[in-house]
Protein backbone atom coordinates (compact mmCIF):
# COMPACT_ATOMS: atom_id res chain seq x y z
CA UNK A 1 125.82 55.29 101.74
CA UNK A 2 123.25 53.57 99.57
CA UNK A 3 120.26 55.35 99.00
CA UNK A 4 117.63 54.15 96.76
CA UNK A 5 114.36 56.94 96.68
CA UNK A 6 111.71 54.84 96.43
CA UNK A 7 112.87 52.68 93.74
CA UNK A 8 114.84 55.43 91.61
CA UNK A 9 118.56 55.07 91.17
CA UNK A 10 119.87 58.26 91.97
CA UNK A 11 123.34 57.83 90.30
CA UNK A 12 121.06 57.44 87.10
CA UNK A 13 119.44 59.47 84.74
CA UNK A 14 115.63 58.82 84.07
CA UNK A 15 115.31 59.05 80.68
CA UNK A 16 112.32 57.60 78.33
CA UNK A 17 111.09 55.73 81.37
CA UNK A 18 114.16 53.93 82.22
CA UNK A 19 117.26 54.86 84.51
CA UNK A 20 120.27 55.10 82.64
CA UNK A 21 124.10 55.56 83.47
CA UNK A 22 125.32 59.12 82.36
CA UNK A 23 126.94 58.95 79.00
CA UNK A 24 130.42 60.09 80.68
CA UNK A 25 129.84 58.01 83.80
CA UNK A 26 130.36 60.09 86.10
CA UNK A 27 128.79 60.90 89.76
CA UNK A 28 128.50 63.87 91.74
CA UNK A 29 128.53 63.22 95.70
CA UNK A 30 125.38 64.67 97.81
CA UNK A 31 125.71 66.11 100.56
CA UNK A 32 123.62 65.80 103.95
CA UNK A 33 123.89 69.67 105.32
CA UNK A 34 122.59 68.38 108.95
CA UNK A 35 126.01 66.87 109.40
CA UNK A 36 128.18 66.93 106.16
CA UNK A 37 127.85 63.59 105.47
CA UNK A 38 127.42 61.92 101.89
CA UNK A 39 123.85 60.90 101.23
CA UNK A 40 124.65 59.22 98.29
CA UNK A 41 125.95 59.92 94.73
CA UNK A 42 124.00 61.19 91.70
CA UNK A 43 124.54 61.52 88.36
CA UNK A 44 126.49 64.15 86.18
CA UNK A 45 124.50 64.72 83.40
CA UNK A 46 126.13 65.89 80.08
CA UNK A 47 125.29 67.45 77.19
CA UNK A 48 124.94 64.15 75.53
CA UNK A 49 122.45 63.12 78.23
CA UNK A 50 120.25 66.08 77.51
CA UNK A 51 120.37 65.55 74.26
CA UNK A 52 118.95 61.80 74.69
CA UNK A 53 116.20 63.40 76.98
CA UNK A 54 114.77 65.78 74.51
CA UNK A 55 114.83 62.58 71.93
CA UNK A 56 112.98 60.88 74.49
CA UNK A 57 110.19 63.63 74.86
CA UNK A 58 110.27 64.18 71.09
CA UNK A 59 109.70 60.78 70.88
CA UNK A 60 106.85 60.60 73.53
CA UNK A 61 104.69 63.23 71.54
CA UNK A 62 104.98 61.79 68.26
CA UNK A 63 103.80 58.75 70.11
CA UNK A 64 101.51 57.54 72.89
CA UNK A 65 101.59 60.67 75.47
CA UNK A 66 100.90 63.21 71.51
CA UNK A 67 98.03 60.82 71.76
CA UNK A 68 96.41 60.81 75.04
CA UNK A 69 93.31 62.89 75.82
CA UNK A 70 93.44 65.95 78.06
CA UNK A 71 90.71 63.72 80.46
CA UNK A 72 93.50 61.11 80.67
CA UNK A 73 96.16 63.09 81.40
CA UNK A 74 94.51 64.40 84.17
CA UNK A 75 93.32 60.58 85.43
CA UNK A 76 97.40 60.09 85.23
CA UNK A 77 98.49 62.96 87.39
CA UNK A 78 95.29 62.02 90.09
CA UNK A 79 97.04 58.86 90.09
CA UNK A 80 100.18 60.11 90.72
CA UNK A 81 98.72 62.41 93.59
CA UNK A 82 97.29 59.37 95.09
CA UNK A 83 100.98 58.15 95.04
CA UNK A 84 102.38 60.36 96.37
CA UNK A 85 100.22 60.79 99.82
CA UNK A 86 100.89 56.93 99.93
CA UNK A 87 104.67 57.90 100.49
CA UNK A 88 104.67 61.08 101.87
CA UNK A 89 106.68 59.75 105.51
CA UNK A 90 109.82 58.77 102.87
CA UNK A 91 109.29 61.92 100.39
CA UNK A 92 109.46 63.96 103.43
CA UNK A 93 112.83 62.54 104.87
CA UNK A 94 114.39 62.50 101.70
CA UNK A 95 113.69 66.39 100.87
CA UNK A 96 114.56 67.12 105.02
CA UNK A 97 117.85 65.07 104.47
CA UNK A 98 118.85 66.46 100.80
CA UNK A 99 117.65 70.49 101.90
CA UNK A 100 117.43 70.51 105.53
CA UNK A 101 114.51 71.66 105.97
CA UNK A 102 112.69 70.71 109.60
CA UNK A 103 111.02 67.46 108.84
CA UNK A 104 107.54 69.16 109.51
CA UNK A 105 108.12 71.50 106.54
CA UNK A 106 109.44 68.72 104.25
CA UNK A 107 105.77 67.41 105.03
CA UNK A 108 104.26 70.75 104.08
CA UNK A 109 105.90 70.37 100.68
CA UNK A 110 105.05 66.79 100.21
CA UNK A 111 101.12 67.62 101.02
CA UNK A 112 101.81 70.76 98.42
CA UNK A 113 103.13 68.55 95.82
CA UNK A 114 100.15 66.11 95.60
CA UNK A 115 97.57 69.16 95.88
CA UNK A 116 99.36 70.08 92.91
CA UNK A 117 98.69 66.85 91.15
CA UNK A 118 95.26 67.21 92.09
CA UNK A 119 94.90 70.61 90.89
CA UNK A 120 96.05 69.69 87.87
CA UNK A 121 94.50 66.85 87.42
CA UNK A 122 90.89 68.15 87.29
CA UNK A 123 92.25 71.41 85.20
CA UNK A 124 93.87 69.15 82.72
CA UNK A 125 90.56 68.94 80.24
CA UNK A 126 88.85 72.26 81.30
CA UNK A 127 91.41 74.03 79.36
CA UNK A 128 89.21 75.37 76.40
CA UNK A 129 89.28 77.90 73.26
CA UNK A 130 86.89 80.11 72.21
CA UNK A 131 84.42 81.26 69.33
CA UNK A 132 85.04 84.89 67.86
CA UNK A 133 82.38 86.69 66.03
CA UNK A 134 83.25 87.40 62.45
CA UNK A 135 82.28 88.33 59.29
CA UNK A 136 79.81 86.65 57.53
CA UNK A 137 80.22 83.47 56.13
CA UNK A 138 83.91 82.72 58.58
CA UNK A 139 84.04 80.78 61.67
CA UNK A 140 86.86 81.59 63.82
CA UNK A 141 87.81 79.88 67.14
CA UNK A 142 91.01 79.14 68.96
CA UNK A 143 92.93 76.29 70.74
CA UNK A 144 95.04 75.74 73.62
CA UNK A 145 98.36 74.00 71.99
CA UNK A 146 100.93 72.59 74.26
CA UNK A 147 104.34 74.01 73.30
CA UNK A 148 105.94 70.52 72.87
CA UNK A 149 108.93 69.87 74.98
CA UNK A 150 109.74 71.86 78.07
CA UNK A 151 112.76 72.36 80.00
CA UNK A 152 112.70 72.72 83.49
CA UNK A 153 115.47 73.93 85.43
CA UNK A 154 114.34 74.03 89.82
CA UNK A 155 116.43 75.05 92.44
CA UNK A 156 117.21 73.30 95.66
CA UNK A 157 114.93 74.89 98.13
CA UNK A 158 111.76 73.82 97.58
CA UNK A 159 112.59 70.65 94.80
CA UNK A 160 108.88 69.36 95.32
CA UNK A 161 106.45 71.79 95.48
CA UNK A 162 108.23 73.78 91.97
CA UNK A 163 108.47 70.29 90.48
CA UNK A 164 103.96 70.46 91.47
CA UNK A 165 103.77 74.08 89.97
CA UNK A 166 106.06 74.07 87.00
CA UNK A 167 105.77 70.03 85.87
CA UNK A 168 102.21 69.40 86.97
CA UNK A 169 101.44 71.81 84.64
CA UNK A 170 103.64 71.32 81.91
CA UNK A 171 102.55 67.55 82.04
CA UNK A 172 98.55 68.39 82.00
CA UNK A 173 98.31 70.95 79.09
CA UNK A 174 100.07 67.66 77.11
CA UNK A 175 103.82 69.22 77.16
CA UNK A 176 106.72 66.42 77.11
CA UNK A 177 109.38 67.48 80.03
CA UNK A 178 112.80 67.50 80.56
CA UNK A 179 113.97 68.41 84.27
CA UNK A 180 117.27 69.40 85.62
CA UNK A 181 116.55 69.40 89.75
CA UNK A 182 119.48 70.99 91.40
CA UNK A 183 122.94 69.66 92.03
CA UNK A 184 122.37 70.53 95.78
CA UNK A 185 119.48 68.67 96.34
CA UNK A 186 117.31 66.53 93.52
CA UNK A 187 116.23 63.29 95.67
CA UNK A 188 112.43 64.10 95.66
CA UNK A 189 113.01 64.84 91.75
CA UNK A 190 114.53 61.61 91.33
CA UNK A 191 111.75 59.74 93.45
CA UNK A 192 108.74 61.76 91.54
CA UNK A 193 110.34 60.03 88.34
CA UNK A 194 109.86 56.82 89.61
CA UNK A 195 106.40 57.60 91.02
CA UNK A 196 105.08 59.17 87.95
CA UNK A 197 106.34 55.74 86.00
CA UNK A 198 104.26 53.92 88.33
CA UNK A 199 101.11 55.89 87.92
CA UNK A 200 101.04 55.12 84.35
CA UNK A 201 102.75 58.10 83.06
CA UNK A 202 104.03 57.23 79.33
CA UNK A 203 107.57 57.04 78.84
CA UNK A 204 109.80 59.81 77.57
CA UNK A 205 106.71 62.40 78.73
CA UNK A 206 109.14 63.04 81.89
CA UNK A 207 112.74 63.34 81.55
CA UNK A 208 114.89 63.74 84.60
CA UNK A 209 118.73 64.29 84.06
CA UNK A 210 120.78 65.75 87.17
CA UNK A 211 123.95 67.41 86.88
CA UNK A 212 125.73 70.96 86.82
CA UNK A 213 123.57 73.77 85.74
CA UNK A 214 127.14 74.87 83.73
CA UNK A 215 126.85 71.67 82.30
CA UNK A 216 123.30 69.71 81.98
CA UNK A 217 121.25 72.75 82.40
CA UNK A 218 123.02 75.19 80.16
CA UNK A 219 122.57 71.79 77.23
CA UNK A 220 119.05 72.14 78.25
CA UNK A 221 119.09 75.53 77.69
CA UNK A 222 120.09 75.89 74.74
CA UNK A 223 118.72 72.80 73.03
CA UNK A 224 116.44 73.91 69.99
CA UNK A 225 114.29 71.02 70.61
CA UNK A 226 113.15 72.46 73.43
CA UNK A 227 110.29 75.07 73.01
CA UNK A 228 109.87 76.27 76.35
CA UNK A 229 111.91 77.07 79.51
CA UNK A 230 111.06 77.12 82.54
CA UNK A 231 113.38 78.31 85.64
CA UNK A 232 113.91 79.06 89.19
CA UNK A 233 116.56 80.36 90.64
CA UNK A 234 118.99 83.56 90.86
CA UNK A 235 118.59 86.46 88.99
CA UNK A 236 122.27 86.39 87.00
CA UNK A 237 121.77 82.81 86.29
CA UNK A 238 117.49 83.81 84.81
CA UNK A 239 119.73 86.54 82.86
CA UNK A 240 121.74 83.92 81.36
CA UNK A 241 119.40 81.49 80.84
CA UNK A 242 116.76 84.44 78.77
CA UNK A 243 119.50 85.18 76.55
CA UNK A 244 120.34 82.00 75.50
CA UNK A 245 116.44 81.25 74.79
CA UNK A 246 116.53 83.98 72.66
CA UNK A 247 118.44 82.66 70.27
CA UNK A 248 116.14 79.87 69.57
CA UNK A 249 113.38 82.49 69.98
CA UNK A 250 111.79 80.31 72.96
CA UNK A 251 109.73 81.98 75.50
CA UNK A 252 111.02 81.42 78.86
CA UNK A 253 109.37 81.54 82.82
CA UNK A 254 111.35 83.17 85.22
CA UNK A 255 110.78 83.54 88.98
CA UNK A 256 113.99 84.83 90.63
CA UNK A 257 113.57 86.07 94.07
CA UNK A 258 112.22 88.81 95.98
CA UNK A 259 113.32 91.48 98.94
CA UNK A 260 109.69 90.72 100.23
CA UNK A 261 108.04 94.01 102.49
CA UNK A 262 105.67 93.71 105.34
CA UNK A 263 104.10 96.66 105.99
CA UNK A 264 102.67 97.35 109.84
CA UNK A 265 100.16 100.28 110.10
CA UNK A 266 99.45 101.38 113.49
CA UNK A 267 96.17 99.89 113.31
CA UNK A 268 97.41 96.61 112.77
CA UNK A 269 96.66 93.62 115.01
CA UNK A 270 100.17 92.86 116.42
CA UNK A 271 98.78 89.25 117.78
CA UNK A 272 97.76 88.24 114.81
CA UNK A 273 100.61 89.47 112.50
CA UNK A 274 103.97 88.71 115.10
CA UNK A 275 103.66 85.24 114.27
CA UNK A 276 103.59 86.12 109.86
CA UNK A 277 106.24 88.37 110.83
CA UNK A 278 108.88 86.12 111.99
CA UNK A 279 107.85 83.05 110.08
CA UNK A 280 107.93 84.50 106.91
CA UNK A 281 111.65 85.30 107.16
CA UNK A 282 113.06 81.97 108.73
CA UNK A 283 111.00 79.22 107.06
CA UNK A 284 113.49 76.95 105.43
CA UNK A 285 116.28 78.51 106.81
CA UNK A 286 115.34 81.79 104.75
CA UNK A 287 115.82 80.40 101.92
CA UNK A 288 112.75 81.14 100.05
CA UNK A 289 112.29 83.26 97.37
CA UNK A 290 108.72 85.10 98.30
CA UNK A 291 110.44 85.56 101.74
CA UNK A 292 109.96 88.52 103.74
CA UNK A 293 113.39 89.91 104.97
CA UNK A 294 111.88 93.53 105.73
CA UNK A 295 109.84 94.32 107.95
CA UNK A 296 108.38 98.19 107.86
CA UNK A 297 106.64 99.39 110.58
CA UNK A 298 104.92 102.45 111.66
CA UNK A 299 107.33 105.09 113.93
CA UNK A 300 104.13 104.63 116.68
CA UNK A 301 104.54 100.83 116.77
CA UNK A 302 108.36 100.74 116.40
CA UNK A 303 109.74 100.23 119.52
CA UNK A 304 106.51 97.77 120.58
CA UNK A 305 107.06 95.26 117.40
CA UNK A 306 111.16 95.29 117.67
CA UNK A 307 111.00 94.26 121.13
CA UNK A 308 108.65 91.52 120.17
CA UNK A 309 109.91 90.10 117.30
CA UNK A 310 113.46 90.05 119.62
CA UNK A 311 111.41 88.23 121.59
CA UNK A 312 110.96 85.76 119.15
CA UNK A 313 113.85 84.89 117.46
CA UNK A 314 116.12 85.12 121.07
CA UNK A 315 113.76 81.66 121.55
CA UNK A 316 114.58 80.08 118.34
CA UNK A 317 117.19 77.25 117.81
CA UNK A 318 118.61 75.55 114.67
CA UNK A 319 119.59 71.99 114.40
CA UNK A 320 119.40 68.87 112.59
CA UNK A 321 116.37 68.32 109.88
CA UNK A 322 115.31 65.12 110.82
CA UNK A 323 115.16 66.55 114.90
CA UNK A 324 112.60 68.93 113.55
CA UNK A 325 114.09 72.53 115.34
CA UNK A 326 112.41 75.94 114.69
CA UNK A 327 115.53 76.22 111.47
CA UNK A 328 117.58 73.71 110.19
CA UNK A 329 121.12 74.08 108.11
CA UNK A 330 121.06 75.66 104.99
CA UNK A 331 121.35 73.69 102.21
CA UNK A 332 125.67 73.88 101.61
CA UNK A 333 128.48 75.83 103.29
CA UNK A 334 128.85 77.76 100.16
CA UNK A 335 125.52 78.92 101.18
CA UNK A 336 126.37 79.59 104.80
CA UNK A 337 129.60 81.49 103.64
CA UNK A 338 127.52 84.33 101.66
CA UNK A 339 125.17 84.61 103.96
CA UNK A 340 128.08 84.76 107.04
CA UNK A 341 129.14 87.63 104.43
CA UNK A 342 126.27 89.23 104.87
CA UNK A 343 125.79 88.99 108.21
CA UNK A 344 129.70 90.91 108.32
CA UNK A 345 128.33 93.81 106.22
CA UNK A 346 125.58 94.25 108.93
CA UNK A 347 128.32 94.75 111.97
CA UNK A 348 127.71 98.34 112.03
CA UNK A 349 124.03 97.46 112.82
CA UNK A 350 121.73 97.35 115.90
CA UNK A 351 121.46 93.84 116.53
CA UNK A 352 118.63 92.88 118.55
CA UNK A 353 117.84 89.22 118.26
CA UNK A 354 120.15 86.08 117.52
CA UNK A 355 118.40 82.42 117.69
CA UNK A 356 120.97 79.76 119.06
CA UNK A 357 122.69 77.14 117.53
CA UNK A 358 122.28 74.03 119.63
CA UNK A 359 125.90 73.19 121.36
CA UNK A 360 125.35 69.30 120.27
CA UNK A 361 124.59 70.37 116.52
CA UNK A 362 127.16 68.60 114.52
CA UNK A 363 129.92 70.24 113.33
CA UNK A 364 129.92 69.36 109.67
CA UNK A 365 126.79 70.88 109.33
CA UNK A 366 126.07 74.37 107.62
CA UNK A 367 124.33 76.43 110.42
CA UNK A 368 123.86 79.77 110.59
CA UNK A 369 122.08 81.43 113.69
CA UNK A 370 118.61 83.36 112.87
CA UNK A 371 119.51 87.32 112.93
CA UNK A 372 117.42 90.25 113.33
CA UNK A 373 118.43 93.91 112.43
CA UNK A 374 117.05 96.82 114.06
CA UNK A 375 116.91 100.66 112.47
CA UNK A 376 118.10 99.66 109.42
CA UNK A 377 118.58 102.12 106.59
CA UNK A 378 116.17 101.47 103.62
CA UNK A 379 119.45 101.39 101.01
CA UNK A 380 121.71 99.41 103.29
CA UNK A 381 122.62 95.66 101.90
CA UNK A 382 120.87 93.77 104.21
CA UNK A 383 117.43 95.91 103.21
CA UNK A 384 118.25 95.89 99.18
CA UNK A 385 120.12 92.60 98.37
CA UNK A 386 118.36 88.78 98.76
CA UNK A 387 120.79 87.42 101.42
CA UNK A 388 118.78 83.83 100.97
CA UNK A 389 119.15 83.09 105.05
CA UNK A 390 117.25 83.71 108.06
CA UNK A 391 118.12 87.51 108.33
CA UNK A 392 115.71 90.12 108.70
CA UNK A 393 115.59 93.72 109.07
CA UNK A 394 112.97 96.44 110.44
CA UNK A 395 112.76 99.42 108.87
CA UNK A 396 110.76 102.33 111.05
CA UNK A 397 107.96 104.70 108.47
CA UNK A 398 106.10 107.56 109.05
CA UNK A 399 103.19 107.65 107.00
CA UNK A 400 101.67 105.58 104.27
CA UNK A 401 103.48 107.34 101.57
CA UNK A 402 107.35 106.41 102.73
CA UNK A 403 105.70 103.37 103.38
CA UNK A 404 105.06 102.73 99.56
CA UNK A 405 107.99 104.37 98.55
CA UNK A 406 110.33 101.84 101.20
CA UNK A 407 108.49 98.49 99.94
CA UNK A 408 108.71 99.52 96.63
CA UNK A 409 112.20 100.65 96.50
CA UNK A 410 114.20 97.59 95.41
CA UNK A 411 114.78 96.16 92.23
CA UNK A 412 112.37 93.10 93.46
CA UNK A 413 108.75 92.72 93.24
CA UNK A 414 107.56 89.25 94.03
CA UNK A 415 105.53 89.29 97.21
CA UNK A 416 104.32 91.79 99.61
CA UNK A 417 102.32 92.14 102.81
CA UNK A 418 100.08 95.08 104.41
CA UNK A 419 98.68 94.54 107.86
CA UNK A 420 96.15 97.38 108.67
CA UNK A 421 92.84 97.51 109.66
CA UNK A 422 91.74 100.57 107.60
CA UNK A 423 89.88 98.80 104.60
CA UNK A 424 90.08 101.41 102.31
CA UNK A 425 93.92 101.71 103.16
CA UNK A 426 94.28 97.81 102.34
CA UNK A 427 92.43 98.76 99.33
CA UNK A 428 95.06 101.78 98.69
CA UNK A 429 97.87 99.21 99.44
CA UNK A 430 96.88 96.38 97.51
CA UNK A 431 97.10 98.73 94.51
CA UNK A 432 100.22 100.97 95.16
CA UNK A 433 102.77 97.66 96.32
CA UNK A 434 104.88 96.72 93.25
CA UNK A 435 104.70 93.05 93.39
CA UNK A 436 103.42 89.96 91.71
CA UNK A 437 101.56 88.71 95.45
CA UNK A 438 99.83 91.36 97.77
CA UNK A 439 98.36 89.91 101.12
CA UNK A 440 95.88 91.94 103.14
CA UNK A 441 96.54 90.68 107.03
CA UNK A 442 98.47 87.68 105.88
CA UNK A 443 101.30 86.74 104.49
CA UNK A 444 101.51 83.67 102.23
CA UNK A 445 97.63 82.47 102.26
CA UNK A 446 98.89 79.11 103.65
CA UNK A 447 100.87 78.38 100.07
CA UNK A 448 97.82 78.64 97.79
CA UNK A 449 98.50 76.66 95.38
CA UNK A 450 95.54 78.01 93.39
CA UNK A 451 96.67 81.38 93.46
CA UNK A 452 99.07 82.74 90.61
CA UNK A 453 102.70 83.44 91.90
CA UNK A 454 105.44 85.80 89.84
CA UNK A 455 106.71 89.36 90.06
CA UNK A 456 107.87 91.99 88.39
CA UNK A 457 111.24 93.34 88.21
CA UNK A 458 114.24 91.38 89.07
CA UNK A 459 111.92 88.57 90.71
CA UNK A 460 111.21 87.65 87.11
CA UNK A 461 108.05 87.50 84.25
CA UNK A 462 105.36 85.33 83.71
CA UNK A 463 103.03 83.48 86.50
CA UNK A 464 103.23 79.70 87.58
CA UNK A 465 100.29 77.98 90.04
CA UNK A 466 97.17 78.00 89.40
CA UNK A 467 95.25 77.80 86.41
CA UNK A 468 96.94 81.26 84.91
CA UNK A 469 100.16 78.76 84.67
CA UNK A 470 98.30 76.54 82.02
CA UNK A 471 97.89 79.94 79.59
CA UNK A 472 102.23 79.70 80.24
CA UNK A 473 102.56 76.17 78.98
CA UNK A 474 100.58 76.78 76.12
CA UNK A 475 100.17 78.10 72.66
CA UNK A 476 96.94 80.04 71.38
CA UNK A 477 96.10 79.37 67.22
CA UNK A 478 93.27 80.83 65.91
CA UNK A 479 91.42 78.69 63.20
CA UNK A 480 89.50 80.82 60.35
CA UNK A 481 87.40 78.68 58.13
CA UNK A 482 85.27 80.16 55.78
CA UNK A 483 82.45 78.33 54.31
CA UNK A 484 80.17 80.73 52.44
């Protein structure tokens, strides 16, 4: 199959603002995980290709995009929002096709991805230093200083909106990027390369080689042209990648995952929450990093909530992206096999809802049914480890106290979620859950892409979105002049 995202050449490497054959010529073949089909071929990046793509971005700052005002770069990156609305029908098959997703969440991320062009557009030149007091006769202030060239290294789950969060704001605080989408699924990656050309972006300010992460992204990685790092992904592979920084000394982003907690006090409003509650832990097939795979509830409310969230996921059916079910596949069947291990570690449990699998679903696809665990033991597997599918457990509490001490007692700490009515307790809460995201009778804020997202622990350091993420992508100097 021939695929051409709008324009891009997918067996190609975009590099310096054209597409270019991989030095070693070879492909990789994508795979469709509705059906098993190939969706096309895509480049293997090399080290040699990397290599050219830091060149480029080195070459990029010493020249035109080193050059261009912080009020342009934002005027670029509107543009390129504009763009992408214009082809959001085609960005959204592509990233349903390549991750399968439902189509109506591939939409989601294609509306997230130009609100993060937008975002970043206006931020772009409101980025400013300030004056410190001094002794007599000094002037001191300090500036915001783009690092210089910044790898980017995105998983396959959500290829748009952490190309918005992590290159949007690379690109507006005047960085040059290099970005290594995911061997899985790096269609929308390829397609923003071609977009951003069109909206005037300079060329060699973004860099787009696919590839193997053991191969292209571990170049990246340790390149020492590259002064900043930014990843996504799982928490050996954020290991790896922090201690190969560290020998060039570069400071790296790292978002890794969670074990995400909603909390249910017996003052919660179970209408409002049930639907939070199950959504949470299925979008995208589960696999979402800031998704919430426990679910604690109050010993009053136990029995009330299991029954309904049963409820729930007995009704839910996975299928084909494009056919827009409640889940689609996940994204390979190496996926579905460690989740399927999971799910065989969890035998002893009290299953007590299972979504179907529609009977015409095709065979070569990677499907696992949605599965919900009852009574589960706070240190069991399934309630410590990120399975990355749509499994979720619920985990009984007495009072508020085991309540902190069972959200807060993985190694995780991205996003949690209290639902209570008790202000001062969501007060308490708020303060007491270890985690980077805390929602008060939510869960998610409807993406938020103004709101700073990280954790603590093994979901990682450092905060992307928003405009904390342009303090990340920058450097502070302080300038001391004296002058009598």
């Amino acid at each position: 199959m021939t695929l051409r995202p709008l324009g891009a050449a997918p067996e190609k490497c975009m590099i310096g603002g054209r597409w270019i054959s991989p030095a070693n010529n070879e492909c990789l073949s994508l795979i469709n995980p509705s059906d098993g089909s190939v969706l096309c071929d895509i480049a293997k990046g090399s080290k040699e290709d990397i290599d050219q793509a830091v060149f480029a971005a080195e070459s990029a700052l010493q020249g035109i995009w080193g050059k261009t005002t912080a009020a342009e770069r934002g005027r670029i990156l509107a543009r390129l929002g504009h763009l992408v609305l214009e082809h959001k029908d085609e960005l959204a098959t592509l990233e349903a096709q390549d991750v399968g997703k439902p189509y109506k969440q591939a939409r989601a991320d294609v509306l997230a991805l130009a609100r993060y062009m937008e975002f970043y557009a206006g931020a772009a030149d409101k980025l400013h230093g300030e004056t410190i007091p001094y002794l007599d006769g000094y002037t001191v202030y300090t500036l915001r200083e783009p690092h210089g060239v910044t790898g980017h290294i995105i998983p396959w789950n959500y290829p748009m909106q952490i190309i918005g969060r992590s290159v949007g704001a690379a690109l507006a605080t005047g960085n040059a990027c290099v970005l290594k989408p995911a061997e899985e699924a790096c269609l929308t990656a390829l397609a923003f390369a071609e977009l951003a050309n069109k909206a005037g972006l300079p060329d060699g300010a973004l860099n787009v080689v696919p590839g193997l992460g053991s191969e292209a992204g571990a170049a990246l990685t340790r390149h020492k042209g590259v002064h900043h790092i930014s990843f996504t992904g799982s928490v050996e592979v954020g290991k790896l990648i922090q201690r190969t920084a560290a020998d060039n000394v570069v400071p790296v982003t790292l978002e890794l995952g969670g074990k995400s907690p909603q909390v249910v006090f017996e003052d919660a409003d179970l209408d409002a929450s049930l639907p939070f509650l199950v959504n949470a832990g299925i979008q995208n097939a589960g696999q979402t990093c800031s998704a919430s795979s426990r679910i604690l509830v109050h010993q009053s409310l136990y029995e009330e909530v299991v029954v309904k969230m049963a409820k729930r996921y007995n009704a839910l059916q996975a299928g084909p992206a494009m056919d827009d079910w409640d889940v689609g596949p996940l994204v390979s069947h190496r996926q579905k096999q460690l989740v399927e291990g999971f799910l065989a570690k969890g035998e002893e449990l009290e299953l007590v809802g299972r979504g179907k699998i529609l009977e015409d679903a095709p065979s070569g696809g990677a499907y696992v049914a949605p599965s919900l665990f009852a009574g589960v033991h706070p240190d069991h597997i399934l309630a410590q480890d990120e399975i990355f599918g749509p499994v979720q457990v619920v985990i009984p509490f007495q009072d508020e106290d085991e309540a902190v001490a069972i959200a807060n007692g993985t190694n995780f700490g991205l996003v949690a979620s209290c639902w209570t009515t008790d202000g001062a307790r969501q007060m308490r809460m708020a303060k007491k859950l270890r985690a980077g995201q805390v929602f008060l009778n939510n869960y998610g804020a409807g993406g938020g892409v103004e709101l700073p997202f990280g954790g603590t622990g093994l979901s990682g350091h450092g905060r992307e979105k928003g405009f904390e993420a342009l303090y990340g992508f920058t450097t502070l100097k302080t300038v001391a002049a004296l002058h009598g």
